[in-house]
Protein backbone atom coordinates (compact mmCIF):
# COMPACT_ATOMS: atom_id res chain seq x y z
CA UNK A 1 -16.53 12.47 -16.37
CA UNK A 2 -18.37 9.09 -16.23
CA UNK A 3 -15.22 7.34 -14.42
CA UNK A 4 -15.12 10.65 -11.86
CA UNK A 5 -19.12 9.33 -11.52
CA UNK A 6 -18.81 5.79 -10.68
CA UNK A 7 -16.05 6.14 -8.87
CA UNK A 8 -17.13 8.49 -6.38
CA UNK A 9 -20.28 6.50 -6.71
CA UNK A 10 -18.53 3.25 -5.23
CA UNK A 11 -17.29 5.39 -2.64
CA UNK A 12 -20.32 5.97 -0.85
CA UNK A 13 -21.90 2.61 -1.79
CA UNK A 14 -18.84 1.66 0.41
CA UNK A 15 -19.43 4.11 2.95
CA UNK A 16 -23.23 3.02 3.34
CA UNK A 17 -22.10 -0.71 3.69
CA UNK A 18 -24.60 -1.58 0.35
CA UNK A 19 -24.02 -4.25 -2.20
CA UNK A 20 -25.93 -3.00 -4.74
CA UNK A 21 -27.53 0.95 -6.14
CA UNK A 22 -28.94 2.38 -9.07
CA UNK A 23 -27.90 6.08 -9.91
CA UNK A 24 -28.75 8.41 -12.34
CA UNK A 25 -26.43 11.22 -14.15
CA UNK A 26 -27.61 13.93 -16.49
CA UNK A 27 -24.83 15.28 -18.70
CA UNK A 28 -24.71 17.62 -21.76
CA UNK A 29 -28.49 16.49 -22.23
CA UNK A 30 -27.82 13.12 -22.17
CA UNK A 31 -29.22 10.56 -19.13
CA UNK A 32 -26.94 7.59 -18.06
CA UNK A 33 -27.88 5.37 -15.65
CA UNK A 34 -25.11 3.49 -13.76
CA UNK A 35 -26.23 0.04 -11.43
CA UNK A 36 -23.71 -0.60 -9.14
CA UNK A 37 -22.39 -3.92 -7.69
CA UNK A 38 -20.40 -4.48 -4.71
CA UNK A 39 -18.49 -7.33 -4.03
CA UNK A 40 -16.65 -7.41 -0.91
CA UNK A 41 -13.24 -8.75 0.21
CA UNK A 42 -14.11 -12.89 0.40
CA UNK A 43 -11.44 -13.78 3.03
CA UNK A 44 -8.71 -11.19 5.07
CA UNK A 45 -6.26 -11.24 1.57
CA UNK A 46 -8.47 -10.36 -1.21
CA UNK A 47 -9.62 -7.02 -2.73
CA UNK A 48 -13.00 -5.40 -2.53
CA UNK A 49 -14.44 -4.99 -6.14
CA UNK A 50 -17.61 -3.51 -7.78
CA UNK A 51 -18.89 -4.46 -11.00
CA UNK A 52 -20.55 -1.46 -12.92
CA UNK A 53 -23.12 -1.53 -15.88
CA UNK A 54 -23.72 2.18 -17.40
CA UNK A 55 -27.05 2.64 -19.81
CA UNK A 56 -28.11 5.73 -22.02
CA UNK A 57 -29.48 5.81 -24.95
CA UNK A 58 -28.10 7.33 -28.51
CA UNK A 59 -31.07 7.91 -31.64
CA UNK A 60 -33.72 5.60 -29.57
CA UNK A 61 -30.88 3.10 -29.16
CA UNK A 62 -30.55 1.98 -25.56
CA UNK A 63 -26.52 1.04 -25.05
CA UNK A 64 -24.32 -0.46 -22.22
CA UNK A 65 -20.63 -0.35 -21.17
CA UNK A 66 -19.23 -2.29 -18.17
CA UNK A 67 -16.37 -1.74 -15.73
CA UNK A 68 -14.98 -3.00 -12.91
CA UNK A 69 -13.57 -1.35 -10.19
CA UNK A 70 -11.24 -2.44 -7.48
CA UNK A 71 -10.69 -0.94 -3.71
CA UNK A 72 -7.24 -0.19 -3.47
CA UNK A 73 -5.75 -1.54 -0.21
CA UNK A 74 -2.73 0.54 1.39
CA UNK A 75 -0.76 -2.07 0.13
CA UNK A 76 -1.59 -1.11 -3.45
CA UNK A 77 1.35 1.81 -2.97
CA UNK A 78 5.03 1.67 -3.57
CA UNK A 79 5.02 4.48 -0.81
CA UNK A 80 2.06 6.85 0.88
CA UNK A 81 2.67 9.79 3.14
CA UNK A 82 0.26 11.52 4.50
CA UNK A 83 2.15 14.51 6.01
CA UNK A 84 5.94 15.29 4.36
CA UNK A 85 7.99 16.12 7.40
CA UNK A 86 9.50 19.48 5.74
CA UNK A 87 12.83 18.88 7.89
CA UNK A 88 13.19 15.92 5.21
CA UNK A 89 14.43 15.51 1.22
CA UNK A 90 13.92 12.83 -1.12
CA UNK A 91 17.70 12.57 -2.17
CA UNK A 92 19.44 9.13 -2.88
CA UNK A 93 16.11 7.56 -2.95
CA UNK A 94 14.59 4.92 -6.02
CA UNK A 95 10.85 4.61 -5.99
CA UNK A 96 9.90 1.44 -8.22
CA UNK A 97 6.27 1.75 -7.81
CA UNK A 98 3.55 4.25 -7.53
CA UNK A 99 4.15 6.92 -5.03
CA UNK A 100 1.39 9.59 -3.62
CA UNK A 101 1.46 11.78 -0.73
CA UNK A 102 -1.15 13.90 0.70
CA UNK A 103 1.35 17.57 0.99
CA UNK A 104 4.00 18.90 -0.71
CA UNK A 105 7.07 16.33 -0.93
CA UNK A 106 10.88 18.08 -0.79
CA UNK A 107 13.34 16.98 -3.31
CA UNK A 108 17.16 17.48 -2.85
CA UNK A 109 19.98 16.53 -5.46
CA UNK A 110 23.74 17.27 -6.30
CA UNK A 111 26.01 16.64 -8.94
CA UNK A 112 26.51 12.90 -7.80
CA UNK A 113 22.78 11.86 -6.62
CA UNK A 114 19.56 12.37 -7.58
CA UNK A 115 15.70 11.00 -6.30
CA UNK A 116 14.28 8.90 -8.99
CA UNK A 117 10.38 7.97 -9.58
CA UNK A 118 10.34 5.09 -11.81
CA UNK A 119 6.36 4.93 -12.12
CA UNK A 120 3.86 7.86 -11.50
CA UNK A 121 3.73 10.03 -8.74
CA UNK A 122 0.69 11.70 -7.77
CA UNK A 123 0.12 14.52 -4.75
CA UNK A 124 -2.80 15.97 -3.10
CA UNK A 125 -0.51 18.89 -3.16
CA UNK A 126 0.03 21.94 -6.42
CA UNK A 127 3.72 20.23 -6.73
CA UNK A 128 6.62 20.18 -4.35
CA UNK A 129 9.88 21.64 -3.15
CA UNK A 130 13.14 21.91 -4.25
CA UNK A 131 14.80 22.42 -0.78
CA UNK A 132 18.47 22.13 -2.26
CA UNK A 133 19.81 21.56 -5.80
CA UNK A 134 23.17 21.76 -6.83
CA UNK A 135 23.85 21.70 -10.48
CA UNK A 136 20.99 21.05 -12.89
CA UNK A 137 18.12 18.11 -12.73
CA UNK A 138 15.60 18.47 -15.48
CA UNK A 139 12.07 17.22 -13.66
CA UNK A 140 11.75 14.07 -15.97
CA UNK A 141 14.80 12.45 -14.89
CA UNK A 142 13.64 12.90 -11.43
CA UNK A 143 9.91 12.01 -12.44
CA UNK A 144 10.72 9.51 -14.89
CA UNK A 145 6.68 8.25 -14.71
CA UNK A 146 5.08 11.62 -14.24
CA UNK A 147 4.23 13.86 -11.73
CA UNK A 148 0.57 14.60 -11.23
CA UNK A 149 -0.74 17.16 -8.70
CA UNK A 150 -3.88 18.15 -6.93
CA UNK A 151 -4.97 14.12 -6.82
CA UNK A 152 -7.23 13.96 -4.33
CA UNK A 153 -6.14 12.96 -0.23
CA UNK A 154 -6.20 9.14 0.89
CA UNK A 155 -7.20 9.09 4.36
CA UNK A 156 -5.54 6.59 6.76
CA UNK A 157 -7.81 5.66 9.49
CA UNK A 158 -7.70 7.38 12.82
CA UNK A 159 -7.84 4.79 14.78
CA UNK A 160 -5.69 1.80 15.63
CA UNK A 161 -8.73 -0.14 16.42
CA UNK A 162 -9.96 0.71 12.91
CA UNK A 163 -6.81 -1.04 11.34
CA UNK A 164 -7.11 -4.56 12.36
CA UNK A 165 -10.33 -6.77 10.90
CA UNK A 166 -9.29 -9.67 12.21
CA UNK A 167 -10.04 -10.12 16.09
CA UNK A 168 -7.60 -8.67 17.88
CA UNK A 169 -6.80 -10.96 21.12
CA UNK A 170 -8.17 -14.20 20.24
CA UNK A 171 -9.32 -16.71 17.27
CA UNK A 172 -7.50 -19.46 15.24
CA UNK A 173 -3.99 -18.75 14.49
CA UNK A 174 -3.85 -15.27 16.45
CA UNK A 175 -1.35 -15.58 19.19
CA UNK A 176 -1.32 -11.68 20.99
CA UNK A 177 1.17 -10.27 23.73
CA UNK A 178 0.96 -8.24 26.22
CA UNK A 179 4.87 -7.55 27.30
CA UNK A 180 7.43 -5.99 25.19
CA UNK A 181 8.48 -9.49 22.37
CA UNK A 182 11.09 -10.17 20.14
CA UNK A 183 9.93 -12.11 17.11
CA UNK A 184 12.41 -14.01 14.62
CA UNK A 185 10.74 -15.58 12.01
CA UNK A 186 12.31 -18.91 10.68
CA UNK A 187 12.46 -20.07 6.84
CA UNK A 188 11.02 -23.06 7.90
CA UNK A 189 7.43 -22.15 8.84
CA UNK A 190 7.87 -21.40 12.03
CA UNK A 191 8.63 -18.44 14.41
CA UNK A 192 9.93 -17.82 17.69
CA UNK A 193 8.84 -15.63 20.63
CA UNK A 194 10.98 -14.26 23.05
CA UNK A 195 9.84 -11.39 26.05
CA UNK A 196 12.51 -8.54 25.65
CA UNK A 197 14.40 -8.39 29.65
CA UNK A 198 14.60 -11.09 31.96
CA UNK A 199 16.31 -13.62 30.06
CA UNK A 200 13.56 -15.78 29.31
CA UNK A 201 13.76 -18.56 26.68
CA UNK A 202 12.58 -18.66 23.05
CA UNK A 203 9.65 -20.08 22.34
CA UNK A 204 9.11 -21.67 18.78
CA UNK A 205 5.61 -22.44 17.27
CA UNK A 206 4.33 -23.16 13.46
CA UNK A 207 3.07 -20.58 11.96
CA UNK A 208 -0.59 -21.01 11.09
CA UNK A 209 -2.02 -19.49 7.60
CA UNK A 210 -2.54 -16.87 7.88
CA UNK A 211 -1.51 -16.09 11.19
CA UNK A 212 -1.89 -13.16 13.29
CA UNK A 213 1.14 -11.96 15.71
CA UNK A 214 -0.71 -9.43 17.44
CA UNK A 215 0.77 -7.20 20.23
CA UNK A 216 -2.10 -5.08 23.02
CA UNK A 217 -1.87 -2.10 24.26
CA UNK A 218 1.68 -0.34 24.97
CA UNK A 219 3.75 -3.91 23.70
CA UNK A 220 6.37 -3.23 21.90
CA UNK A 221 6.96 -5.85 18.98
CA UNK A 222 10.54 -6.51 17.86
CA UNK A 223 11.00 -8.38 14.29
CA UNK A 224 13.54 -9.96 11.93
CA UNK A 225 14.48 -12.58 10.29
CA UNK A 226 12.94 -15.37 6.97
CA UNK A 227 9.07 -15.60 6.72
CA UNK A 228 7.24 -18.53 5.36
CA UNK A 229 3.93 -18.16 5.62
CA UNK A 230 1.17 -15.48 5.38
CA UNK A 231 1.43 -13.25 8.55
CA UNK A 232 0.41 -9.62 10.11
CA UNK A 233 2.43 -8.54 12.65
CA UNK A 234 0.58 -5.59 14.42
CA UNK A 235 1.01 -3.42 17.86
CA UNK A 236 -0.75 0.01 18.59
CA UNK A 237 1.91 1.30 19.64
CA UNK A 238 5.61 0.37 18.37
CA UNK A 239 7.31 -1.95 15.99
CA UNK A 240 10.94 -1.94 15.87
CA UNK A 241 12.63 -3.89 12.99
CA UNK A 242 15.70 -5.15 14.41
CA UNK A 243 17.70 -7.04 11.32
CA UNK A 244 16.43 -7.83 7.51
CA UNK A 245 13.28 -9.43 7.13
CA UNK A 246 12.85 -11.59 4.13
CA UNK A 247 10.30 -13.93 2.56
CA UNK A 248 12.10 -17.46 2.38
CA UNK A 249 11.03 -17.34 -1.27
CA UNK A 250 11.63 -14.37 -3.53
CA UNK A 251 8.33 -13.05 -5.45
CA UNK A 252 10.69 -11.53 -8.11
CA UNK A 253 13.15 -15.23 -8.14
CA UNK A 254 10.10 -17.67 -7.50
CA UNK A 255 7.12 -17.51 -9.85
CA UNK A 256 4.46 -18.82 -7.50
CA UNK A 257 5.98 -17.73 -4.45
CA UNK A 258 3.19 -17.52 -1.34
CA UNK A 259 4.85 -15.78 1.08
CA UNK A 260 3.34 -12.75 2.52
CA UNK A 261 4.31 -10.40 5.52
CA UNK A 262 2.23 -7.17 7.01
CA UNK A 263 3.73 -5.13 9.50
CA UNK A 264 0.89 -2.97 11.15
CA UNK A 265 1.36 -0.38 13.87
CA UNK A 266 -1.04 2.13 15.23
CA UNK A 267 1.53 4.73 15.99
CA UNK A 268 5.91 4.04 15.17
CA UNK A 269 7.74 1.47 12.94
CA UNK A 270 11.50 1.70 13.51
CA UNK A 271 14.65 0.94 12.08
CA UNK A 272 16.34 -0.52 15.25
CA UNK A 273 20.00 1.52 15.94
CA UNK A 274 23.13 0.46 14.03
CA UNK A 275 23.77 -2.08 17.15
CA UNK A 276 21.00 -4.56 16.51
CA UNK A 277 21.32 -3.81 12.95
CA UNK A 278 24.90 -3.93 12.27
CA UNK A 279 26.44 -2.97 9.60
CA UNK A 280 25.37 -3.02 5.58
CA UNK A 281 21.90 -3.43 4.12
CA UNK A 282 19.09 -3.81 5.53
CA UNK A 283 16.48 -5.64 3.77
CA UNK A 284 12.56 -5.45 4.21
CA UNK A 285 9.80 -7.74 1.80
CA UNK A 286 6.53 -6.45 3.69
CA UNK A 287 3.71 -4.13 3.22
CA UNK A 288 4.70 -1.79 6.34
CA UNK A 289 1.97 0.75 7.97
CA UNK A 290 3.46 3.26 9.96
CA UNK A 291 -0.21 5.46 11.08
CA UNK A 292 1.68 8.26 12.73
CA UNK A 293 5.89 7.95 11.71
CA UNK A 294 8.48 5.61 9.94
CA UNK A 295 11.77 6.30 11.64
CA UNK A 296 15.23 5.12 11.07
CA UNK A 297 17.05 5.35 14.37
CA UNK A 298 20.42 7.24 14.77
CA UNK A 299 19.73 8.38 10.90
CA UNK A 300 23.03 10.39 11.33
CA UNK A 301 24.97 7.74 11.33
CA UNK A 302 27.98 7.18 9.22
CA UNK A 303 26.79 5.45 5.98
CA UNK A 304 26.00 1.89 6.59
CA UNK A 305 24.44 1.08 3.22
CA UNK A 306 20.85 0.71 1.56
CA UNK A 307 17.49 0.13 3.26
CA UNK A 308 15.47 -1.66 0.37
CA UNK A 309 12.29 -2.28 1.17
CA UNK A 310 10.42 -4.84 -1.83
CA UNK A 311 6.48 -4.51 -1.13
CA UNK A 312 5.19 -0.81 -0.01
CA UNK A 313 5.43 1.82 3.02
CA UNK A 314 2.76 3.61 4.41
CA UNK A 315 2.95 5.85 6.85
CA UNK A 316 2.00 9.41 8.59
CA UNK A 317 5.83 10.59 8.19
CA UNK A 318 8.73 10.15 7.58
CA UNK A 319 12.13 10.23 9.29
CA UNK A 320 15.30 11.07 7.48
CA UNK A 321 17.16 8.68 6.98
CA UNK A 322 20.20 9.46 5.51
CA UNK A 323 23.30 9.72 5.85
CA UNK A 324 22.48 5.88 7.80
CA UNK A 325 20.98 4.80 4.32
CA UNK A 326 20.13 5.34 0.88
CA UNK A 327 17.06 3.96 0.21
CA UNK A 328 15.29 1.81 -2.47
CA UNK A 329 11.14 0.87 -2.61
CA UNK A 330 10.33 -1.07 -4.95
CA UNK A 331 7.15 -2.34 -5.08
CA UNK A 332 5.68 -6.07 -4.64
CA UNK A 333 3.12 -6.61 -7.87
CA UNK A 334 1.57 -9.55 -6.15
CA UNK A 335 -0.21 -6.43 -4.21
CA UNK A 336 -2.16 -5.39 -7.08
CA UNK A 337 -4.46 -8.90 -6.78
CA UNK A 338 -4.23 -9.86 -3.18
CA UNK A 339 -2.79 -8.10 0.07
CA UNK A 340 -0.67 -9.15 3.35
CA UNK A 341 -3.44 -10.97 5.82
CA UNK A 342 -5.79 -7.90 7.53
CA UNK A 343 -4.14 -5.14 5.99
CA UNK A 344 -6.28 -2.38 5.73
CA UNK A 345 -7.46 -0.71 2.50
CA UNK A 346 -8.24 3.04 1.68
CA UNK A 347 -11.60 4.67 0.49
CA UNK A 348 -10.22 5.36 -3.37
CA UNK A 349 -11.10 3.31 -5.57
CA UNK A 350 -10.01 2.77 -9.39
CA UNK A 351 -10.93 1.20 -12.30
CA UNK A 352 -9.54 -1.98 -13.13
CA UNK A 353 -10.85 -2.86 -16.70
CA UNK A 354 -13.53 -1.16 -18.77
CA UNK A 355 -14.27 -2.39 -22.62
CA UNK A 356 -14.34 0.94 -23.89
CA UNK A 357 -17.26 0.27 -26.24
CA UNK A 358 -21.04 0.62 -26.45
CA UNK A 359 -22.99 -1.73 -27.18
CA UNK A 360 -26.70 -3.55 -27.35
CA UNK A 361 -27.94 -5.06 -24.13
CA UNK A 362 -26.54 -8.60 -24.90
CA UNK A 363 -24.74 -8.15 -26.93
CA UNK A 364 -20.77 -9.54 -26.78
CA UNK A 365 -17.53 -8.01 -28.11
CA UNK A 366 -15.16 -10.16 -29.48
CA UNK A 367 -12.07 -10.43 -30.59
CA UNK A 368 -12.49 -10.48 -34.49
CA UNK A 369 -13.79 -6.99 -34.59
CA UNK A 370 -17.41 -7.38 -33.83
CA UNK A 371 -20.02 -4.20 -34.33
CA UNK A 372 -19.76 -1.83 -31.94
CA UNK A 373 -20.26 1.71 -31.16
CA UNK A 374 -18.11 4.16 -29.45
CA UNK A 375 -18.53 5.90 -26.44
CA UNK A 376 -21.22 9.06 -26.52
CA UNK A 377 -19.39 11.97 -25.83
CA UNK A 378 -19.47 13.50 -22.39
């Protein structure tokens, strides 16, 4: 109950644009009083947190707890939907990371393949549908983290304009386009640009940190290749990804690896056509925000191997994407403490830590077993 409270609490502190409130909450005859803290994202990577005291008092003792809360950025997902296309199935699919969508997801499996949720999934939805199943899948193997319904919606924003909090066209290490632009990012810093038609040359520039590649209205941004650096690549309109695009150093090879990639698009992000492509995997290390539909081009394809994406998808919907590829998401745990340069966060938030006990104004719990007192019920 008291989470439910404070959490909904920070919500519309949020919403009001306050640092700081006081609320009250009467429960089962008992009066808590929560003060609220808000500290907002410091730069265009962090997380927004809020730091929350809660007082009531138990036989004329007055008692505290304290929590803290972080804003969870769309980046803070494995994989979002917000509306399951029902012409698609989750079949030869691995989720390493938390999933949610806001409907009902379909799940499809056979004798050889099955979907497979490695950490929790969560729906706005009562549960899902099995569109096809032959044989037998018991739900645990396909929900190996649970499967929790009725979770609440995230909304994504409704407009592109909303996405973006950097500036959009102009400002230290924002370099925006207004023609259709191939971008190939180079492991050594640097990236060039390239106008798609006309046979114009590549241009190659460092890449400031972070940097912003930022395409206007009705540009079309094309992207592959090695990123070093902290980037956002964003369009309102279209982002096709035409080859692998990979951090020069692996998060899950390189302990303090700093790269970071955000690929941001109003409407479409596409996997370019087995052409551009070729053939085999295609690899992805990015946060990816698709507002209205992730597609995989010619999905029908013959099989051409695995799209693995390492980070998180979010997006409106989904294409199919198989028989083209199986797919893999597995999430990027260097999202949980900072996000991809201006990517945008949702309205839930959830807590981060909480001490669990009661105690004194003042007083401190330690770790030698220190007096304490547990939570009042309620």
């Amino acid at each position: 109950m008291l989470s439910r409270w404070v959490m909904q609490a920070a919500q519309k502190l949020q919403d009001a644009n306050l640092r700081q409130a006081r609320l009250s909450l009467q429960h089962e005859g008992r009066q808590y009083v929560a003060l609220l803290e808000r500290r907002p994202a410091a730069d265009s990577m962090d997380i927004e947190r809020v730091t929350v005291v809660i007082s009531t008092e138990e036989n004329g003792k007055r008692l505290q707890t304290r929590l803290e809360m972080k804003r969870l950025a769309f980046s803070h997902f494995a994989q979002l939907v917000d509306q399951w296309d029902t012409g698609v199935q989750l079949h030869d699919d691995e989720i390493v990371g938390r999933f949610h969508s806001n409907s009902q997801i379909n799940i499809g499996y056979d004798r050889r393949v099955a979907p497979r949720f490695l950490v929790v999934v969560t729906t706005a939805a009562r549960g899902f549908t099995l569109a096809t199943a032959d044989g037998y899948r018991r739900n645990d193997e396909i929900f190996r983290g649970g499967f929790e319904t009725q979770a609440g919606r995230i909304v994504l924003p409704a407009s592109p304009a909303a996405l973006v909090s950097e500036p959009r066209t102009a400002g230290p290490g924002v370099q925006a386009f207004d023609h259709d632009t191939r971008i190939t990012f180079y492991p050594d810093g640097t990236y060039g640009w390239q106008p798609i038609g006309g046979g114009s040359p590549e241009h190659r520039q460092v890449m400031s940190e972070p940097a912003y590649i930022l395409g206007t209205r009705h540009a079309t941004i094309c992207v592959h290749g090695t990123v070093r650096g902290k980037v956002l690549v964003y369009s309102p309109e279209r982002i096709v990804i035409e080859g692998s695009v990979i951090y020069a150093h692996d998060p899950r090879l390189t302990a303090d690896a700093d790269d970071y990639l955000g690929i941001l698009s109003g409407k479409d992000v596409e996997i370019a056509r087995p052409e551009l492509t070729g053939p085999g995997d295609v690899e992805i290390h990015a946060a990816v925000y698709a507002r209205r539909r992730f597609v995989v081009t010619d999905e029908d394809a013959p099989r051409h191997g695995t799209l693995r994406i390492y980070g998180s998808l979010t997006a409106g919907s989904l294409s199919a994407t198989e028989p083209r590829y199986a797919t893999r998401y597995e999430f990027d745990k260097r999202f949980e403490y900072e996000r991809p340069p201006g990517f945008p966060m949702t309205d839930r938030y959830e807590i981060e830590s909480w001490d669990t006990q009661w105690q004194a104004p003042g007083d401190q719990a330690s770790a030698d077993g220190a007096e304490s007192t547990s939570p009042p019920t309620g």
